[in-house]
C-alpha atoms as a PDB file:
ATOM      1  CA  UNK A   1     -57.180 -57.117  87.188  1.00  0.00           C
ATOM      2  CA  UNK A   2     -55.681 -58.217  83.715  1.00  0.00           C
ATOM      3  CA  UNK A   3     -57.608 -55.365  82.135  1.00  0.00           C
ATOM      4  CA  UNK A   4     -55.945 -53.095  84.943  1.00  0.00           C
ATOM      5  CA  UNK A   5     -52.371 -53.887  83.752  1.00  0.00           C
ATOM      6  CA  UNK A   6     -52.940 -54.094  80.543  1.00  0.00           C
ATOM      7  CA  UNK A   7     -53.612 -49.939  80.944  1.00  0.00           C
ATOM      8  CA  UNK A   8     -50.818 -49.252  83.892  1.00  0.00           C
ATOM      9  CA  UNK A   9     -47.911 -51.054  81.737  1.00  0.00           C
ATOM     10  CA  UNK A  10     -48.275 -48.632  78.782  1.00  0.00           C
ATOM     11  CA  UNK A  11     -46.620 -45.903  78.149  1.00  0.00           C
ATOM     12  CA  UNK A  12     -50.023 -43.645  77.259  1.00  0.00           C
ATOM     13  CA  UNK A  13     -50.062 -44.402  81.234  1.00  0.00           C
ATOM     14  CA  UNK A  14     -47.040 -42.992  81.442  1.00  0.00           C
ATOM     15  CA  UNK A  15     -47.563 -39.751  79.599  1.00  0.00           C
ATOM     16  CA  UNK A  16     -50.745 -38.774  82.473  1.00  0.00           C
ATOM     17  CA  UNK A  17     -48.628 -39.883  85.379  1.00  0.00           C
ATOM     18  CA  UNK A  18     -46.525 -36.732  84.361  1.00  0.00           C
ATOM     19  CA  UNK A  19     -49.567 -34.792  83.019  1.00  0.00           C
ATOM     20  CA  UNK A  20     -51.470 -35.421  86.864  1.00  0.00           C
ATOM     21  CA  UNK A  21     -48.287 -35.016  88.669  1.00  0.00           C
ATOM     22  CA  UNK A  22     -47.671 -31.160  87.380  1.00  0.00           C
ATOM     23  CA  UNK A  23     -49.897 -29.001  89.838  1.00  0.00           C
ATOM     24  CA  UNK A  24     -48.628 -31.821  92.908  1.00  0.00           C
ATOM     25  CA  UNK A  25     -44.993 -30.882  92.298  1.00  0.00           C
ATOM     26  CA  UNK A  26     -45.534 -27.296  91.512  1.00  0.00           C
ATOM     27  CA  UNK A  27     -47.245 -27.235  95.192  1.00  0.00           C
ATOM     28  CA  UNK A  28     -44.647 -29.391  96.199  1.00  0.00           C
ATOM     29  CA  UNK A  29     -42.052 -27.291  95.641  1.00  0.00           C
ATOM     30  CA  UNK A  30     -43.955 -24.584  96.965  1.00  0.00           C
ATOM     31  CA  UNK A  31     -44.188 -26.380 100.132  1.00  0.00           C
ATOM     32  CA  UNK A  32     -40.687 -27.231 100.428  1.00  0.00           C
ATOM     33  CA  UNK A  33     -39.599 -23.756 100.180  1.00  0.00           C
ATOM     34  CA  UNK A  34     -41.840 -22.229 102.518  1.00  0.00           C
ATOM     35  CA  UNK A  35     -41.154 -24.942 104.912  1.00  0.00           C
ATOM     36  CA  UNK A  36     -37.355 -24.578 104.832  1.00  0.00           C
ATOM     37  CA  UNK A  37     -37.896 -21.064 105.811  1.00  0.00           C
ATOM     38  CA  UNK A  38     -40.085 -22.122 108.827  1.00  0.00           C
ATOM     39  CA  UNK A  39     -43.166 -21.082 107.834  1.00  0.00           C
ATOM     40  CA  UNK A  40     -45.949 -23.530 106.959  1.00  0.00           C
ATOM     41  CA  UNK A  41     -48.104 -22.226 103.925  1.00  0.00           C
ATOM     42  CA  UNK A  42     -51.254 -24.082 104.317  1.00  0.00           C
ATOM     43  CA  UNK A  43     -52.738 -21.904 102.152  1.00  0.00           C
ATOM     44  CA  UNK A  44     -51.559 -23.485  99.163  1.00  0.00           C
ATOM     45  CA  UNK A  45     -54.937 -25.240  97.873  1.00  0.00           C
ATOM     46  CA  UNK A  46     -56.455 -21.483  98.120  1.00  0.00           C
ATOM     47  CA  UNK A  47     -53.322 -19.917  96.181  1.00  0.00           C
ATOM     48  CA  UNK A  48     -53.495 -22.589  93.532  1.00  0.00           C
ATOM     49  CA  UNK A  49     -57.447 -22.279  92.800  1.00  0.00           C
ATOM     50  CA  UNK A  50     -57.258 -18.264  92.892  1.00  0.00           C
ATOM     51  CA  UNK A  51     -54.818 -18.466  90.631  1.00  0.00           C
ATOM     52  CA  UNK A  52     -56.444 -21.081  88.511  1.00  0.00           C
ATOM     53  CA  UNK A  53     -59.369 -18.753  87.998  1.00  0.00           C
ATOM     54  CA  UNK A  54     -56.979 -15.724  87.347  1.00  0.00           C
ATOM     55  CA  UNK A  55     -55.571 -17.487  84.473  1.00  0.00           C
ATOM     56  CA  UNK A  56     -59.099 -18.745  83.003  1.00  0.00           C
ATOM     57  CA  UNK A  57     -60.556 -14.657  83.099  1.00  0.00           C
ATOM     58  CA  UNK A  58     -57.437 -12.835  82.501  1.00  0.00           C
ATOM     59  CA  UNK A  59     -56.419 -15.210  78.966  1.00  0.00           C
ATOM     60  CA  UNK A  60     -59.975 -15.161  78.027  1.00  0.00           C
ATOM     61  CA  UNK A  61     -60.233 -11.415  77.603  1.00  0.00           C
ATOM     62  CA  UNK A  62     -56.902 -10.951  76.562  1.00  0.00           C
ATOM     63  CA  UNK A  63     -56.657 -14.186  74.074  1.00  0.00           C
ATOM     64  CA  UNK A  64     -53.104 -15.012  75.562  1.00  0.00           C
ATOM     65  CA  UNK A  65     -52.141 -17.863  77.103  1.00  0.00           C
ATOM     66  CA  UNK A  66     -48.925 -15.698  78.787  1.00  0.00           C
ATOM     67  CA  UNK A  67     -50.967 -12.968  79.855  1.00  0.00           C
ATOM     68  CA  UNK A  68     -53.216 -15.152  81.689  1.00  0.00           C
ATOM     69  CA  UNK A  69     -49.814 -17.262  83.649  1.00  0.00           C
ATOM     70  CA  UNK A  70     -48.643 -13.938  84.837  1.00  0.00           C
ATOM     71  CA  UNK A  71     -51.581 -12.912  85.804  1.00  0.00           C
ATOM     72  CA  UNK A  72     -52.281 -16.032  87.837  1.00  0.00           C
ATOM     73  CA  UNK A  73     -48.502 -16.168  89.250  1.00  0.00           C
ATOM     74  CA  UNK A  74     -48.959 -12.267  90.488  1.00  0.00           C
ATOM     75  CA  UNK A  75     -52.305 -13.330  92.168  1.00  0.00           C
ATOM     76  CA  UNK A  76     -49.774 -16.448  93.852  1.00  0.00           C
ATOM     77  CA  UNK A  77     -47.839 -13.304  95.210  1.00  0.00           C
ATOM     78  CA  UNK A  78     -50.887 -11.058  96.482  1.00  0.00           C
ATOM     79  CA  UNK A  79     -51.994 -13.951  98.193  1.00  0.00           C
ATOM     80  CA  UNK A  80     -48.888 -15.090  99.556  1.00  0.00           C
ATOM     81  CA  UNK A  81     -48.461 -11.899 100.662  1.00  0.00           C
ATOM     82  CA  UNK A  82     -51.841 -11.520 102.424  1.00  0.00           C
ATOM     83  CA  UNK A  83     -50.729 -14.861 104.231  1.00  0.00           C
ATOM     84  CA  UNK A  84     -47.089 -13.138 105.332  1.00  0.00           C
ATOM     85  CA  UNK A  85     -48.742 -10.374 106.748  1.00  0.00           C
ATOM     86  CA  UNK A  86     -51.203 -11.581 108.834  1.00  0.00           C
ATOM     87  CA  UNK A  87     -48.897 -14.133 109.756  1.00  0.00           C
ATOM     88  CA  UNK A  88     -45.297 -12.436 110.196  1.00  0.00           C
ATOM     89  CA  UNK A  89     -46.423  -8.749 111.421  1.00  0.00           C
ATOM     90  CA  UNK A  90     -50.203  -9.120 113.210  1.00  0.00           C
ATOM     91  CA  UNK A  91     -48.653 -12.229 114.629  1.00  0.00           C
ATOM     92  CA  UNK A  92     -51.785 -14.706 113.649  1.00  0.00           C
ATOM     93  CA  UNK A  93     -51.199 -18.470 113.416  1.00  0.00           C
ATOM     94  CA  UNK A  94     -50.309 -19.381 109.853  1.00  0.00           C
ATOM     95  CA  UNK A  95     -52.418 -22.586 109.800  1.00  0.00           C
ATOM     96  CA  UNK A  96     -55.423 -20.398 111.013  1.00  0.00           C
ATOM     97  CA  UNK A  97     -54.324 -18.054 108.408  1.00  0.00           C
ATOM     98  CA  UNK A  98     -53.855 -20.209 106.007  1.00  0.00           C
ATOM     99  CA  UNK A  99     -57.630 -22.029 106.192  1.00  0.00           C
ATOM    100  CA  UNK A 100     -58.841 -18.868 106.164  1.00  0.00           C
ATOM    101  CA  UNK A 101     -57.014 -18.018 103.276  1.00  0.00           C
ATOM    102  CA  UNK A 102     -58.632 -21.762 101.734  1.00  0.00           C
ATOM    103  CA  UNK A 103     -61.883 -21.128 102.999  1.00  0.00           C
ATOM    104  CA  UNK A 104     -61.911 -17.573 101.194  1.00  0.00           C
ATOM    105  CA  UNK A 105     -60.487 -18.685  97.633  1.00  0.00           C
ATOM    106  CA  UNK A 106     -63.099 -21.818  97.422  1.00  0.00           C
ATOM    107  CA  UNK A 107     -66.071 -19.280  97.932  1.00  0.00           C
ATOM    108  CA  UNK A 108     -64.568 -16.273  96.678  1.00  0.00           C
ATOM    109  CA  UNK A 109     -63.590 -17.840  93.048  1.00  0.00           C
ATOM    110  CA  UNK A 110     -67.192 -18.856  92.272  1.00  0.00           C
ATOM    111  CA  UNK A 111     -67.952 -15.202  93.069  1.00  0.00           C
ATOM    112  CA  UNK A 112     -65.478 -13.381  91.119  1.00  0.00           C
ATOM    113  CA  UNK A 113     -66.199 -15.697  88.174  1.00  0.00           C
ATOM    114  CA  UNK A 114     -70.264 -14.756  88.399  1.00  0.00           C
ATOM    115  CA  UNK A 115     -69.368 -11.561  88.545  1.00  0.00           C
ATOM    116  CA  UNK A 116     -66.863 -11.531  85.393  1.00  0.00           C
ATOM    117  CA  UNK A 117     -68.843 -13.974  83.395  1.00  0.00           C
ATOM    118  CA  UNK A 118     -72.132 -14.470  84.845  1.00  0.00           C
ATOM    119  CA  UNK A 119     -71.483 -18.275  85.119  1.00  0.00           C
ATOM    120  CA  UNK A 120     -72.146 -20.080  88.019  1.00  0.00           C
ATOM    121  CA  UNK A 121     -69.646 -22.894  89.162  1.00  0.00           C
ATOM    122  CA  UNK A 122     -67.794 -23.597  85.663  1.00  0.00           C
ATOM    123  CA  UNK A 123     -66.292 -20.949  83.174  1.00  0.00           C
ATOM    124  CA  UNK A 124     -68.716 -22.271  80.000  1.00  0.00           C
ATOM    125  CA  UNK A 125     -68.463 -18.564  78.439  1.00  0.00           C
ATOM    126  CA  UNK A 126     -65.112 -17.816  78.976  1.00  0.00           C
ATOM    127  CA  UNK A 127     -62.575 -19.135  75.804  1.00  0.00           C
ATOM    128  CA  UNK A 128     -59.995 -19.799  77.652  1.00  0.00           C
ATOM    129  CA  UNK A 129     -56.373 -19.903  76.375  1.00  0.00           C
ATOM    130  CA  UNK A 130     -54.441 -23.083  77.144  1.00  0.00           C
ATOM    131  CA  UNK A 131     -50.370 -22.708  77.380  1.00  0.00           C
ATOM    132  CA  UNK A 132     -49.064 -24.664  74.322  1.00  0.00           C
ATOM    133  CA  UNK A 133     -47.353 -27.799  74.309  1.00  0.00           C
ATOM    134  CA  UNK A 134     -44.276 -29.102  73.066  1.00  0.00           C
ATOM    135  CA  UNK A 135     -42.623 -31.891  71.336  1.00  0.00           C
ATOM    136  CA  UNK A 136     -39.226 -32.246  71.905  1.00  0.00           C
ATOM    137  CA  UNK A 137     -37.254 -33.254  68.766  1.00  0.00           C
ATOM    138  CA  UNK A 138     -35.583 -36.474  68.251  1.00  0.00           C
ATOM    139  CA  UNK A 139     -37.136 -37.812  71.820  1.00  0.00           C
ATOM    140  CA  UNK A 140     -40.466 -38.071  70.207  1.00  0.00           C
ATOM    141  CA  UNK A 141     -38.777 -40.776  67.642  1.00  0.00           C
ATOM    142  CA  UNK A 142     -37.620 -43.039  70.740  1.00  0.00           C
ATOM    143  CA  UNK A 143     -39.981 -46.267  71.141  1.00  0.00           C
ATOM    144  CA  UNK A 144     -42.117 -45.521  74.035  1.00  0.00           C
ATOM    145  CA  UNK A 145     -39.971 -43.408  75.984  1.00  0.00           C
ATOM    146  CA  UNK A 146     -40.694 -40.658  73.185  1.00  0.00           C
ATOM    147  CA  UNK A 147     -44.444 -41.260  74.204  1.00  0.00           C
ATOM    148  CA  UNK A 148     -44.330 -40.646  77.093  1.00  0.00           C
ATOM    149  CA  UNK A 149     -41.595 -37.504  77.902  1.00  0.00           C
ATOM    150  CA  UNK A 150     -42.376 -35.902  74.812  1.00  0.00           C
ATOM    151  CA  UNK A 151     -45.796 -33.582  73.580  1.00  0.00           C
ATOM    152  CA  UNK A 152     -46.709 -32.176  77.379  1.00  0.00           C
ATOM    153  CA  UNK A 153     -47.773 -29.359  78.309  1.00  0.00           C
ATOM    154  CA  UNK A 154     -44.821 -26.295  78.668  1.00  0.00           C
ATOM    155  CA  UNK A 155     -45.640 -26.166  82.237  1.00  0.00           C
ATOM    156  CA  UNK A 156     -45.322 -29.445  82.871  1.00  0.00           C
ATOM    157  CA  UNK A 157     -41.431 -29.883  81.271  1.00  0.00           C
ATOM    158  CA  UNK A 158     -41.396 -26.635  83.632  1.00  0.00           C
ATOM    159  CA  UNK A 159     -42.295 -27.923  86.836  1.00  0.00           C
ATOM    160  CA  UNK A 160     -39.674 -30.705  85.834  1.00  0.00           C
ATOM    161  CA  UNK A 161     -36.724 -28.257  85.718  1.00  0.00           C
ATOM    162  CA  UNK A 162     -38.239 -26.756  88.464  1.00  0.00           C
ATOM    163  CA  UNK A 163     -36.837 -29.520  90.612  1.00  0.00           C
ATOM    164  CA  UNK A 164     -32.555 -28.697  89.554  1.00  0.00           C
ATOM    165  CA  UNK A 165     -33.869 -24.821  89.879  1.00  0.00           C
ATOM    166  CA  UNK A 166     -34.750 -25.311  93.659  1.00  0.00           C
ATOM    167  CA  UNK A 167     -32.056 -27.295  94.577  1.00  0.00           C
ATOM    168  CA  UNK A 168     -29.894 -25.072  93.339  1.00  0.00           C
ATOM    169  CA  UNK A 169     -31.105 -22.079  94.439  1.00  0.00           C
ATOM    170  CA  UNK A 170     -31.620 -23.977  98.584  1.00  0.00           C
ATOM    171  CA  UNK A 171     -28.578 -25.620  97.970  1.00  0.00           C
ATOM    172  CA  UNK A 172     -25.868 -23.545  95.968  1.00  0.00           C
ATOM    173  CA  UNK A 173     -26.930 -19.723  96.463  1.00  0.00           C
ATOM    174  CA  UNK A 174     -26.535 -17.464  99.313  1.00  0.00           C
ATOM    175  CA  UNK A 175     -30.285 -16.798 100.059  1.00  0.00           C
ATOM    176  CA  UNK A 176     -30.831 -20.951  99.692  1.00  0.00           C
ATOM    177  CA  UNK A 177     -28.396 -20.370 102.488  1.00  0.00           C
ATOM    178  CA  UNK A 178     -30.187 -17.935 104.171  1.00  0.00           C
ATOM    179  CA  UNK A 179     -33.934 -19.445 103.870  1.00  0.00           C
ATOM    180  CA  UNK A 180     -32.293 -22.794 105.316  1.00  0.00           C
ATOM    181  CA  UNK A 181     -30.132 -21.054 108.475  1.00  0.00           C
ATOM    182  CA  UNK A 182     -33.693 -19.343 108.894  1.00  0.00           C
ATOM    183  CA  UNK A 183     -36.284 -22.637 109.065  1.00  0.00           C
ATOM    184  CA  UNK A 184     -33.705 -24.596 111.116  1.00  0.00           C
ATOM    185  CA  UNK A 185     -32.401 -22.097 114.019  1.00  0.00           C
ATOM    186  CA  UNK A 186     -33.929 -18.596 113.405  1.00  0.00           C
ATOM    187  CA  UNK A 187     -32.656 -17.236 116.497  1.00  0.00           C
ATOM    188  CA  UNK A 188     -29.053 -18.371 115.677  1.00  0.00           C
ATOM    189  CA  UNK A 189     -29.457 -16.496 111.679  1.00  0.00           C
ATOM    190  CA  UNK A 190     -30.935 -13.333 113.831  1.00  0.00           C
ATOM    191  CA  UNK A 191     -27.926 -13.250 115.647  1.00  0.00           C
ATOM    192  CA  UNK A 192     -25.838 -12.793 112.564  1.00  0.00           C
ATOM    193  CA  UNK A 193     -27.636 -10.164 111.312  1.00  0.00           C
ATOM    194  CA  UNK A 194     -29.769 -12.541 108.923  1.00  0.00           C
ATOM    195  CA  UNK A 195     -33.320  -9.928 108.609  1.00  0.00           C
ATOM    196  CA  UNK A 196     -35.677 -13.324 109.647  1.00  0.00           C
ATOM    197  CA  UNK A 197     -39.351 -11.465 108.188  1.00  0.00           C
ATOM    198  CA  UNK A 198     -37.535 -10.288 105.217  1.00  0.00           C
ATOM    199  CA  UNK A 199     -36.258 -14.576 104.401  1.00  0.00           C
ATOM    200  CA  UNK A 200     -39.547 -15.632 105.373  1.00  0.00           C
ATOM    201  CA  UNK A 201     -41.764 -12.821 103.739  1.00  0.00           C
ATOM    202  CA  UNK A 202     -39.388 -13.836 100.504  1.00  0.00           C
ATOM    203  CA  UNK A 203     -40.058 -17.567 101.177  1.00  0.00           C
ATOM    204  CA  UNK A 204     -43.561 -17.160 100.982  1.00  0.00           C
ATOM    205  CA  UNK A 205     -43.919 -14.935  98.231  1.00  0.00           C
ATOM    206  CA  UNK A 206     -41.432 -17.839  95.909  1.00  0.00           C
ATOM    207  CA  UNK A 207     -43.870 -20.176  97.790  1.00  0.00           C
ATOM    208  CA  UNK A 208     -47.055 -18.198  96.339  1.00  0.00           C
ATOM    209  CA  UNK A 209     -45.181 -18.123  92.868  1.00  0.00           C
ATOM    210  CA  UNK A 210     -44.717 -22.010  92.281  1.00  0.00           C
ATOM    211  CA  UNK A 211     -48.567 -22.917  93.626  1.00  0.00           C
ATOM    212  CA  UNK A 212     -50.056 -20.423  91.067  1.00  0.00           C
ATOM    213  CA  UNK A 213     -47.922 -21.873  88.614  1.00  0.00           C
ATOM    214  CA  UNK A 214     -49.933 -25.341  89.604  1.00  0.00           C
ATOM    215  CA  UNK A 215     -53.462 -23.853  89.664  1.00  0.00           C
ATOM    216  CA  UNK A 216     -52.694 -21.787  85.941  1.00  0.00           C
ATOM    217  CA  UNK A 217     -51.853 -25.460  85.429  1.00  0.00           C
ATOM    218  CA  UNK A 218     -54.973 -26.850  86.338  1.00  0.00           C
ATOM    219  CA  UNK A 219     -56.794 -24.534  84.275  1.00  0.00           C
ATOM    220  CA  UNK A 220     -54.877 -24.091  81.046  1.00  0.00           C
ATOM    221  CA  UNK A 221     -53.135 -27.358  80.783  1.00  0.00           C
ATOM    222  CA  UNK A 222     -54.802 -29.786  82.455  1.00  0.00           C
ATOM    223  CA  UNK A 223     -58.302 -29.022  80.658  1.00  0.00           C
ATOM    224  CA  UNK A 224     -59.409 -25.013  79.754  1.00  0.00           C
ATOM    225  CA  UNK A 225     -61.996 -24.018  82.084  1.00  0.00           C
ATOM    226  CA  UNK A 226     -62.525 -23.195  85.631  1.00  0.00           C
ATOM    227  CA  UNK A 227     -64.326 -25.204  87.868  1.00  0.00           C
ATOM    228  CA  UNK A 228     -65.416 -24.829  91.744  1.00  0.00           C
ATOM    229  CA  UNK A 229     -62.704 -26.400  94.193  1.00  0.00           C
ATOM    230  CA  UNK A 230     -61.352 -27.977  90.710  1.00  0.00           C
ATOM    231  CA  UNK A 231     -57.733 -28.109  92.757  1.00  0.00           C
ATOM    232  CA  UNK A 232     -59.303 -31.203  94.493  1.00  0.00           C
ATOM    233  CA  UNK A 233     -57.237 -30.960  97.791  1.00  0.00           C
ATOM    234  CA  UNK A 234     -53.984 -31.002  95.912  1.00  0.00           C
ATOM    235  CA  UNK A 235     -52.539 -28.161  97.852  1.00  0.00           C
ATOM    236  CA  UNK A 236     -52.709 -30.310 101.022  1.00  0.00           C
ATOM    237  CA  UNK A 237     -51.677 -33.355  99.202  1.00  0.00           C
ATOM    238  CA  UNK A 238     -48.618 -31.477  97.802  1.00  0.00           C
ATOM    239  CA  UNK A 239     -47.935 -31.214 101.985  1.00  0.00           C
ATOM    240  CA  UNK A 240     -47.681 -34.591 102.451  1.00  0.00           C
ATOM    241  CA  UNK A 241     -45.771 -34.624  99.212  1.00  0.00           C
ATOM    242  CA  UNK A 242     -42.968 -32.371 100.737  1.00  0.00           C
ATOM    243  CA  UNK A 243     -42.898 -34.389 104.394  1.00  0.00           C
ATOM    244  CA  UNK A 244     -42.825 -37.684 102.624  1.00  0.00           C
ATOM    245  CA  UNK A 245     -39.772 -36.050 100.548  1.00  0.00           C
ATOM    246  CA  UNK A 246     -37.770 -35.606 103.584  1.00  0.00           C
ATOM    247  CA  UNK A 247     -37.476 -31.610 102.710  1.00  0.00           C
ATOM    248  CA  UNK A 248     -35.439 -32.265  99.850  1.00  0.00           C
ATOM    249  CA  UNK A 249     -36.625 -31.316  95.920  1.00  0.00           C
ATOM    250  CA  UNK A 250     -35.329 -34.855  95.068  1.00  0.00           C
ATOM    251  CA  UNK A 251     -37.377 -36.403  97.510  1.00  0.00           C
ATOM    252  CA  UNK A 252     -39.839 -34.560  96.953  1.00  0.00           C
ATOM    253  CA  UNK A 253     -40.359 -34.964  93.095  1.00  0.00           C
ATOM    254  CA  UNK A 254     -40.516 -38.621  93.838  1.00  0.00           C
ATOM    255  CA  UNK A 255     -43.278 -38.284  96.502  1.00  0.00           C
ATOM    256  CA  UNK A 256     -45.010 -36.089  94.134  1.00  0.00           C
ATOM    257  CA  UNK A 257     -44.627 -39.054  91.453  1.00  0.00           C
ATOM    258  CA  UNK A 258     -46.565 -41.320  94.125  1.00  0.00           C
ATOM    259  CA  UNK A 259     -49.416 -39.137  94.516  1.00  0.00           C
ATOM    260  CA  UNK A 260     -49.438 -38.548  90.519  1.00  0.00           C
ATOM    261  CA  UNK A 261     -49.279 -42.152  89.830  1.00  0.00           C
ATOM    262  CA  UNK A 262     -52.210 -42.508  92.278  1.00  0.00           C
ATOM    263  CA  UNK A 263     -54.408 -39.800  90.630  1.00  0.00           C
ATOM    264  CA  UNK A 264     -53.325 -41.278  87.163  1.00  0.00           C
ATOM    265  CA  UNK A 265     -54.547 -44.506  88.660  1.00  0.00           C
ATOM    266  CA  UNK A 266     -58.074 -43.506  90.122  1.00  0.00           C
ATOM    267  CA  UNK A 267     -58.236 -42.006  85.965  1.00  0.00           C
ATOM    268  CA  UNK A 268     -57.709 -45.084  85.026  1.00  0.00           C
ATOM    269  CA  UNK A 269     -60.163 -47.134  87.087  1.00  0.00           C
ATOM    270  CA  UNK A 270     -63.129 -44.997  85.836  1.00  0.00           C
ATOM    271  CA  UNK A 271     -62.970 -46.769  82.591  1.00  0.00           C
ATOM    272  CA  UNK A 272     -63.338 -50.078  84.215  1.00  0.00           C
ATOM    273  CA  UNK A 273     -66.523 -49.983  86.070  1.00  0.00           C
ATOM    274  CA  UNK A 274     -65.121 -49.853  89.315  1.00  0.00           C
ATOM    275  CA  UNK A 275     -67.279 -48.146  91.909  1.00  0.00           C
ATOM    276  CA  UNK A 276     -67.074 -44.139  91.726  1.00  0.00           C
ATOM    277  CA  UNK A 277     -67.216 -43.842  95.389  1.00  0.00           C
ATOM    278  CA  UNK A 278     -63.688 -46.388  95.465  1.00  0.00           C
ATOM    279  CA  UNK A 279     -62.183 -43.724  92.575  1.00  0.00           C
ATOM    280  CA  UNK A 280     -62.484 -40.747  93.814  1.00  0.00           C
ATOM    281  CA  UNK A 281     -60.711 -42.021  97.482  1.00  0.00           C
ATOM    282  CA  UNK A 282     -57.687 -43.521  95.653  1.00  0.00           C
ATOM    283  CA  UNK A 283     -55.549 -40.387  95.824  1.00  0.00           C
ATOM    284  CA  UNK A 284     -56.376 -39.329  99.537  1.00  0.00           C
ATOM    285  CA  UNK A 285     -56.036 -42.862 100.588  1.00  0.00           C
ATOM    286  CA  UNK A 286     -52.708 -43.275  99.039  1.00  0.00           C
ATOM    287  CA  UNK A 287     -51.935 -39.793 100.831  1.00  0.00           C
ATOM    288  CA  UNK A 288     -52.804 -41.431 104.151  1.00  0.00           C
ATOM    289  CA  UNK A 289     -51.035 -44.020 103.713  1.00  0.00           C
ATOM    290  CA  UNK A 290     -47.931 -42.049 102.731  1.00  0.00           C
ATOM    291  CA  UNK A 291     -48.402 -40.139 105.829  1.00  0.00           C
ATOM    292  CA  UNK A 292     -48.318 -42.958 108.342  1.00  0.00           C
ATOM    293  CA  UNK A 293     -45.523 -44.259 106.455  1.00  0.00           C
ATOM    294  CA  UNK A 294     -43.458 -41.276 106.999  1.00  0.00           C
ATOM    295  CA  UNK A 295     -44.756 -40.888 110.517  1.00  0.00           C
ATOM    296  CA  UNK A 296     -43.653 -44.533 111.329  1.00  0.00           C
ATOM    297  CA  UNK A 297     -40.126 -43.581 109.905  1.00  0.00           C
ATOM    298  CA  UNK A 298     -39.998 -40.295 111.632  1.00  0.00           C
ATOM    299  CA  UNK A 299     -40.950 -42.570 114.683  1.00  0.00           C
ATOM    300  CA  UNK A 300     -37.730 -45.097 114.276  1.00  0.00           C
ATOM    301  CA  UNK A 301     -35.260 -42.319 113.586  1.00  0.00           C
ATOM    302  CA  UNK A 302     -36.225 -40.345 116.860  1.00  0.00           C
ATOM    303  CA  UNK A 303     -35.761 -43.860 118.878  1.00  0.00           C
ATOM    304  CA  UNK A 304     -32.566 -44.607 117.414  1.00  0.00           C
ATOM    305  CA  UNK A 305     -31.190 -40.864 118.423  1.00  0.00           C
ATOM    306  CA  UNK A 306     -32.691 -41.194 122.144  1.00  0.00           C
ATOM    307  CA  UNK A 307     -30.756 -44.506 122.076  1.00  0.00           C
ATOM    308  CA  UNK A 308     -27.340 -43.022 121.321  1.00  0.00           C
END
């Protein structure tokens, strides 16, 4: 145990709380909006590893780092459009929709990738590009606090001002407006001549843009290959993420912090001989966990309403 906090209280633990806790909020925040629209994208673990191979192929053959984000973030919309759709104008159940959509990407990636590289499960002969990263002048000097805000990843100081972007934009712009009037009474925004497809199909599509974000992540920041199901269940962590946040991007970073601090954790515990079998359940039992909490919460407030 001594060995374990000598690691967790440093700030080199720090720095890969943030580093793990990039893709979580960028599917985080793609949860959030969809869900304030009222339309569940479950597909987000199949967004984030279709894009995650987009980026690996598309920056390998074009040797650029942005080529290969845009590409991944314009897969994010295909796929989120796909979703909307089947969803919005054949009338299919999202959740259905969206394990298909999961089911699809986790078999489909290692397929495109054999057949664009003749590898089978990793991306060994593709030279990927990894987005740069950045060291922020004069924070870098500060003791320990320098350490660990300063020399990520772009996307990751991205996902970061991602947070103020969202709440903005739900909070402080006419179509936040809109996509909110939409997820909580979309018969009510109908009536006022609020187009509901049109906020949701746009809801989805932003939705689609912040998970691909978090799989070109995963794949150019977080190491430089592509791997098979290398998101990990992420995408449905990034769920629980959102509930635990209440539906707020506040709320939500925090929650996403959790999980990251988990997954930094279970990192950590590798290095100390602890059973592989205990690692590799540390994130998705700290998910759990965060689940029954919020459930239990969720539970109290609707007694103390039924009791006024």
């Amino acid at each position: 145990m001594e060995g374990l906090f000598s690691i967790i209280f440093t700030a080199n633990f720090g720095y890969a709380i943030l580093r793990v806790t990039t893709p979580i909020l960028f599917a985080s925040l793609a949860a959030l909006i969809s869900d304030k629209a009222g339309v569940i994208n479950i597909g987000l673990e199949g967004i984030m590893l279709s894009a995650a191979l987009a980026g690996v192929v598309t920056s390998a053959f074009s040797q650029s780092a942005l080529v290969g984000i845009l590409c991944a973030v314009i897969v994010g919309i295909l796929l989120s459009l796909v979703l909307a759709y089947f969803s919005l104008n054949l009338k299919s159940d999202i959740i259905l929709t969206g394990i298909a959509l999961n089911l699809l990407a986790s078999g489909g990636t290692i397929f495109l990738l054999f057949l664009a590289a003749k590898d089978k499960g990793i991306s060994v002969s593709l030279k990927s590009m990894v987005a740069p990263e950045v060291t922020i002048p004069l924070l870098n000097k500060i003791p320990v606090l320098g350490q660990i805000l300063s020399g990520h990843n772009i996307l990751t100081y991205l996902s970061l001002i991602s947070v103020v972007i969202v709440h903005f934009f739900l909070y402080r712009t006419p179509l936040g407006l809109k996509i909110r009037a939409v997820g909580e009474n979309a018969n009510a925004a109908d009536s006022v001549g609020i187009s509901v497809k049109k906020v949701q199909y746009l809801a989805l599509v932003l939705s689609g843009i912040f998970a691909a974000l978090g799989g070109a992540y995963m794949s150019m920041g977080y190491v430089s290959w592509f791997s098979r199901d290398m998101t990990a269940g992420r995408g449905f962590i990034a769920l629980a993420a959102e509930a635990m946040g209440r539906g707020t991007p506040l709320g939500t970073f925090v929650a996403a912090l959790i999980f990251g601090f988990a997954d930094a954790l279970s990192n950590v515990m590798q290095s100390l001989r602890v059973p592989a079998e205990f690692v590799q359940m540390v994130p998705y039992l700290t998910t759990i966990l965060g689940l029954v909490i919020y459930s239990i919460q969720q539970s109290n407030k609707t007694k103390k309403i039924r009791r006024k």
